[in-house]
N, C-alpha and C. Protein backbone atom coordinates (compact mmCIF):
# COMPACT_ATOMS: atom_id res chain seq x y z
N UNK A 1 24.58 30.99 -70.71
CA UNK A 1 24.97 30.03 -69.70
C UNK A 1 25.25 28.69 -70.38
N UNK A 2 26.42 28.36 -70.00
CA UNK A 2 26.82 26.64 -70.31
C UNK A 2 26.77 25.94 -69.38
N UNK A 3 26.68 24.33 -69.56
CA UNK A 3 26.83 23.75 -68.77
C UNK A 3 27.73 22.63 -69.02
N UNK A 4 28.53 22.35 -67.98
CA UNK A 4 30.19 21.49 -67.98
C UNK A 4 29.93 20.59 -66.82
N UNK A 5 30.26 19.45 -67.02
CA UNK A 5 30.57 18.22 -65.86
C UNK A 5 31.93 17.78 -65.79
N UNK A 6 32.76 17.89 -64.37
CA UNK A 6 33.72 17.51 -63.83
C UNK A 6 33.85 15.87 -64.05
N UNK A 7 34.56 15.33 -64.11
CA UNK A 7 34.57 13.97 -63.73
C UNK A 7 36.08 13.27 -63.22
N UNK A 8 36.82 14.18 -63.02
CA UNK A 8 38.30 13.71 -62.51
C UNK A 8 38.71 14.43 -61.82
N UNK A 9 39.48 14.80 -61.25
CA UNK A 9 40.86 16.11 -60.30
C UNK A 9 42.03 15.21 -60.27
N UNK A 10 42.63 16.74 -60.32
CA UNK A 10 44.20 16.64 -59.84
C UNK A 10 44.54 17.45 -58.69
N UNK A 11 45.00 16.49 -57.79
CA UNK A 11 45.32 17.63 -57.00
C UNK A 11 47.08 18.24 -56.60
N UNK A 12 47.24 18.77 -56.16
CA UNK A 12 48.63 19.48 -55.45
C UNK A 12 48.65 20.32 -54.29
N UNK A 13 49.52 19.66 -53.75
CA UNK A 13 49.73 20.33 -51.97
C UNK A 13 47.97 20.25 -51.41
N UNK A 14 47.46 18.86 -51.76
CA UNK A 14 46.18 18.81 -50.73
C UNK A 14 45.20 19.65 -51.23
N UNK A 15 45.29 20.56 -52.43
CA UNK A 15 43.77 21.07 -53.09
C UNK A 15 44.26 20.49 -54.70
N UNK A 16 42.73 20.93 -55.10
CA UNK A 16 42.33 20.62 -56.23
C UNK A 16 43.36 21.19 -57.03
N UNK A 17 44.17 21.35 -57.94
CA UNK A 17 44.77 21.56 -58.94
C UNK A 17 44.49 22.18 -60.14
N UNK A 18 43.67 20.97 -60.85
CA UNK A 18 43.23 20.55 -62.23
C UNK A 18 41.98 19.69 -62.53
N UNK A 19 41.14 20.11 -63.39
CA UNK A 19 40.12 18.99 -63.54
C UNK A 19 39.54 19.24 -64.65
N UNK A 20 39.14 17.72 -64.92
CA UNK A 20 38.84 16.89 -66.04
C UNK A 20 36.86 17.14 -66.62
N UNK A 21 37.35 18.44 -67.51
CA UNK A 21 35.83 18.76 -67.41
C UNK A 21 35.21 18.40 -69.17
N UNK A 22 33.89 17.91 -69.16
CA UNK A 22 33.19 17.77 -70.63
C UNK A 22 32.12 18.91 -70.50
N UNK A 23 32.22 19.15 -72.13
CA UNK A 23 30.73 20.01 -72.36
C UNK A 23 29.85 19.15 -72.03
N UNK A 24 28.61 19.44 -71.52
CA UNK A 24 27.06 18.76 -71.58
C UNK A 24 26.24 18.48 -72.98
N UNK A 25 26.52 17.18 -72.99
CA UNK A 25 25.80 16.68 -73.85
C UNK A 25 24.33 16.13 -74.27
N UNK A 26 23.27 16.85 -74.17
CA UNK A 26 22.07 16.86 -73.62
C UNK A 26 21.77 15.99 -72.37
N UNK A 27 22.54 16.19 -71.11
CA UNK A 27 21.93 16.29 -70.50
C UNK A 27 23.18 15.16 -69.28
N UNK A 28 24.18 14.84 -70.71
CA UNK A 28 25.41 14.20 -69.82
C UNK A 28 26.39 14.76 -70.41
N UNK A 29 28.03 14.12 -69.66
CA UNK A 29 28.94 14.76 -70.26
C UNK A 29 29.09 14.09 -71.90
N UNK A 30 29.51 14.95 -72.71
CA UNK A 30 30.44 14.94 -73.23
C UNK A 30 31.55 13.59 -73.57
N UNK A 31 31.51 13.34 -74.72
CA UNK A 31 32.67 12.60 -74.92
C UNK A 31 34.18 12.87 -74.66
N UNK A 32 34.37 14.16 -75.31
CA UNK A 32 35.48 15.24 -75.38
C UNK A 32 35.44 15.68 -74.11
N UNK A 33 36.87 15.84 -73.62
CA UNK A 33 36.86 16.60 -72.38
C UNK A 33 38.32 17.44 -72.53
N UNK A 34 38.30 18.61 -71.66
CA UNK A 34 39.22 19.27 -71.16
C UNK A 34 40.13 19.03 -70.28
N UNK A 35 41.25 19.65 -70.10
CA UNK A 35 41.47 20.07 -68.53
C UNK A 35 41.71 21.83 -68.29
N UNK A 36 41.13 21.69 -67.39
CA UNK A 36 41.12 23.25 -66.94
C UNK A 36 42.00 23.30 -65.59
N UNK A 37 42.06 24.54 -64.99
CA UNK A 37 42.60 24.81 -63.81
C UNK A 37 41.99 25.15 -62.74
N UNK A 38 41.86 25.62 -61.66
CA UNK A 38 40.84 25.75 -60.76
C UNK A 38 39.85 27.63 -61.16
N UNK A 39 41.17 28.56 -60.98
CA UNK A 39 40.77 29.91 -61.88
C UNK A 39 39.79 29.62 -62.85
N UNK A 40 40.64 28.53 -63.96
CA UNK A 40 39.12 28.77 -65.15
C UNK A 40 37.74 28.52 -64.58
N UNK A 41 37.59 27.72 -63.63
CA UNK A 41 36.14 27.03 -63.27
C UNK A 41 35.83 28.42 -62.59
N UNK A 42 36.37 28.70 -61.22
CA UNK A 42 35.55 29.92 -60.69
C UNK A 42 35.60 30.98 -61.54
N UNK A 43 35.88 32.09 -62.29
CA UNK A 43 35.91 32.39 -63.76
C UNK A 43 34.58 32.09 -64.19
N UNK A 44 34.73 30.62 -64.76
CA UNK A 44 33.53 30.68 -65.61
C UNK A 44 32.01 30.51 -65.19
N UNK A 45 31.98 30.28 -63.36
CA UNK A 45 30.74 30.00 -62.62
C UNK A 45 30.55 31.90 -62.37
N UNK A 46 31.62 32.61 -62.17
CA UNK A 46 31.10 34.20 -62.16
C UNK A 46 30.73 34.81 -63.42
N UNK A 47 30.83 33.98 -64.30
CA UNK A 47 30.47 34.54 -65.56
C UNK A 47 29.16 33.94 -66.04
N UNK A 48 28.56 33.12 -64.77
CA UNK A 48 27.33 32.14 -65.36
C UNK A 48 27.17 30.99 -66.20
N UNK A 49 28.70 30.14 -66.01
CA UNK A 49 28.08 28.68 -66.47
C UNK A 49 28.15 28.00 -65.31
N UNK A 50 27.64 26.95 -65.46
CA UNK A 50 27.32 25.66 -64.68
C UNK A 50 27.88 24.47 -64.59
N UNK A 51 28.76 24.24 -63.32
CA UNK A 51 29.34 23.15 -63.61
C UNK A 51 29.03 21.80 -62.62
N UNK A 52 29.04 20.79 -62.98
CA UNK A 52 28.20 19.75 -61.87
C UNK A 52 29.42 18.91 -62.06
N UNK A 53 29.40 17.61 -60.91
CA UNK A 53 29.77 16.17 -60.70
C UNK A 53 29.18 15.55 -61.74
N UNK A 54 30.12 14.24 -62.09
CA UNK A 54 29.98 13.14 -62.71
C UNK A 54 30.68 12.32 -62.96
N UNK A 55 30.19 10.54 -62.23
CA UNK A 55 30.93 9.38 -62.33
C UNK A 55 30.02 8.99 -63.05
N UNK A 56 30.38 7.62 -63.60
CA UNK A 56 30.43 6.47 -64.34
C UNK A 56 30.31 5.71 -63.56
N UNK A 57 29.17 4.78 -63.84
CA UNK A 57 28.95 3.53 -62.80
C UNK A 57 29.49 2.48 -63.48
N UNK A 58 29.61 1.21 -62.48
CA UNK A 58 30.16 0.16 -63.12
C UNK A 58 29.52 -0.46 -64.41
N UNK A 59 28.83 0.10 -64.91
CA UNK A 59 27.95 -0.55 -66.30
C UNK A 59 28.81 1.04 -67.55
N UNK A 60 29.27 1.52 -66.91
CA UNK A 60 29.92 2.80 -67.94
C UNK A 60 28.92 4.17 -68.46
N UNK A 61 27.79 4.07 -67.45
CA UNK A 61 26.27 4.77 -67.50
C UNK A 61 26.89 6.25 -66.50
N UNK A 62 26.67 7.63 -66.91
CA UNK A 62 27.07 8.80 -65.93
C UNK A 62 26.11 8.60 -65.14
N UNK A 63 26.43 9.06 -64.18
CA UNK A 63 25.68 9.40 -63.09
C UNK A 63 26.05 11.09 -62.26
N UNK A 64 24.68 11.71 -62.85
CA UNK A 64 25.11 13.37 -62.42
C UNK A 64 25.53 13.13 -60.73
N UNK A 65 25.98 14.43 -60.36
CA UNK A 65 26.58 14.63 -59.02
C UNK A 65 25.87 16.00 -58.80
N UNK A 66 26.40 16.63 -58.19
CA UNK A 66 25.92 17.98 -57.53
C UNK A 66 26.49 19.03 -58.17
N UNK A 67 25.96 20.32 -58.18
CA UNK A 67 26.46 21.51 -58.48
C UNK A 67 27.49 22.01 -57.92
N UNK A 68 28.86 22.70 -58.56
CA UNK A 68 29.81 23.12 -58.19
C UNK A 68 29.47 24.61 -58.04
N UNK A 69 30.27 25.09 -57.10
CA UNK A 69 30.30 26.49 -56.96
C UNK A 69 31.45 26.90 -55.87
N UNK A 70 31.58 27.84 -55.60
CA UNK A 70 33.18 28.00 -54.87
C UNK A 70 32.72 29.27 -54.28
N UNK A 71 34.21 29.00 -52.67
CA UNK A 71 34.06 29.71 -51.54
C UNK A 71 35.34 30.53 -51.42
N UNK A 72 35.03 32.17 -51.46
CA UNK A 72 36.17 32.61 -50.77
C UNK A 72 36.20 33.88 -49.50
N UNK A 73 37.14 33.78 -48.47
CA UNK A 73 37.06 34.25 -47.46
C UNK A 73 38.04 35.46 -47.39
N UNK A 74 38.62 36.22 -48.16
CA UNK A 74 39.85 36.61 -48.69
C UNK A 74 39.60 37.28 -50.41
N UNK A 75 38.81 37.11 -51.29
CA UNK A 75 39.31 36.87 -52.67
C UNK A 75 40.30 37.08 -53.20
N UNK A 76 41.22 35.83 -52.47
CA UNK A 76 42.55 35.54 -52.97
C UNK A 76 42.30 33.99 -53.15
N UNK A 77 42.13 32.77 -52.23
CA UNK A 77 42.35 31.79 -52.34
C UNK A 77 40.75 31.49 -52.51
N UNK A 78 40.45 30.71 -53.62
CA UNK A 78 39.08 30.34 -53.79
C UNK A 78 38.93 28.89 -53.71
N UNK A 79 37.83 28.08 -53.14
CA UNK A 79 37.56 27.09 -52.88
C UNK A 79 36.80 26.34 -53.68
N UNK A 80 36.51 24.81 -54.18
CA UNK A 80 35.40 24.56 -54.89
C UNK A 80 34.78 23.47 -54.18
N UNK A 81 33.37 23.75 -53.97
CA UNK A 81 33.25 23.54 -53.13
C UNK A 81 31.17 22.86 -53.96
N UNK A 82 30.82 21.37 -53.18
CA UNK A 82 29.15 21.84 -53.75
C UNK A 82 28.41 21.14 -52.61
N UNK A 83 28.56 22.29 -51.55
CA UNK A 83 27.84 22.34 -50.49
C UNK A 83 28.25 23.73 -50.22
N UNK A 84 27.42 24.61 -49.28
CA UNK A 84 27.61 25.41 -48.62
C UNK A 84 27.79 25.75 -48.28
N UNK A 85 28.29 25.24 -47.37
CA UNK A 85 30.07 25.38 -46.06
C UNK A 85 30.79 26.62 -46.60
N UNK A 86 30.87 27.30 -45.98
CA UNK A 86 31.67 28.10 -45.52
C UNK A 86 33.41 27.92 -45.22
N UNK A 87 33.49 26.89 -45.65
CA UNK A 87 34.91 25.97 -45.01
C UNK A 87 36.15 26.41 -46.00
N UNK A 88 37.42 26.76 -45.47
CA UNK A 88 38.65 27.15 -46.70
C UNK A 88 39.27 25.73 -46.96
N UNK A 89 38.74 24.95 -47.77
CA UNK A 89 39.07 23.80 -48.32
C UNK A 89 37.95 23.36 -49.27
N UNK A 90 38.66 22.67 -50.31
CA UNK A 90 38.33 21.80 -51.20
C UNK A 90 36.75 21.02 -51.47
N UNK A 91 36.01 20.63 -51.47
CA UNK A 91 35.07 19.66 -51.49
C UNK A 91 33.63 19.25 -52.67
N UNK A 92 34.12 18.70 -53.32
CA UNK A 92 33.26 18.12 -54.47
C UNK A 92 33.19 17.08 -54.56
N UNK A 93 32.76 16.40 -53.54
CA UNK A 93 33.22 14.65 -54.01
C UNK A 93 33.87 13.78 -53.83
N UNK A 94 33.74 12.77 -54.52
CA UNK A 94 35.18 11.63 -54.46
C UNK A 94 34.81 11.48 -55.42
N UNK A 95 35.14 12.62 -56.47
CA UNK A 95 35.71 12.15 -58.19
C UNK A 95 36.94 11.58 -57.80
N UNK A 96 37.58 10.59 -59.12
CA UNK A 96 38.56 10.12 -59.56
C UNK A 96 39.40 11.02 -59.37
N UNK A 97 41.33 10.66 -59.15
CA UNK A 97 42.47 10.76 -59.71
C UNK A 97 42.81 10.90 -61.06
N UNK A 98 43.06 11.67 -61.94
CA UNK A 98 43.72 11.53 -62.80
C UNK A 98 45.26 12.10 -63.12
C-alpha cells in the first residue's frame, strides 16, 4: 500500500479530468508531483493505495484533507468522491484549478 495526496484538479465537461498528485512524504506530500487521470486513481485505490486531500495554507504549511475513494453505479462511469454518498458526481473538495 502507498500513499498519494491530491492537491489540484482539472476538470472537463463538469468532472474531474486530471489531478495533481505527490508521493507521501512522511506524512505530507511530496515535493515532486504527477498528473494522473481519473482511471489511474480508481485503479490504484482497487489495488490498495491511498489517496487523501491536500492544501497549503497561507503560511505554505499542507494541510491533510480527507480520504479519497470512488463511486460507481454502472462500472462504467466512476466517481471520486471522499464522503459516502452514493451520488453520480464528483466530490473531493475545493482543491485548486490547475
Amino acid at each position: 500500500m502507498k500513499r498519494y495526496y491530491i492537491t489540484a484538479v482539472r476538470h472537463s465537461e463538469g468532472r474531474i479530468a486530471l489531478l495533481k498528485v505527490h508521493p507521501d512524504a512522511g506524512g505530507y506530500p511530496d515535493s515532486e508531483s504527477e498528473i494522473k487521470n481519473r482511471m489511474d486513481i480508481v485503479v490504484a485505490i482497487q489495488l490498495g493505495d491511498v489517496y487523501e486531500t491536500a492544501m497549503q495554507d497561507n503560511l505554505g504549511r499542507w494541510i491533510k484533507g480527507q480520504e479519497v475513494h470512488f463511486y460507481t453505479s454502472d462500472r462504467k462511469t466512476y466517481y471520486l468522491r471522499t464522503d459516502a454518498n452514493s451520488i453520480t458526481e464528483d466530490n473531493i473538495g475545493e482543491l485548486p484549478e490547475f
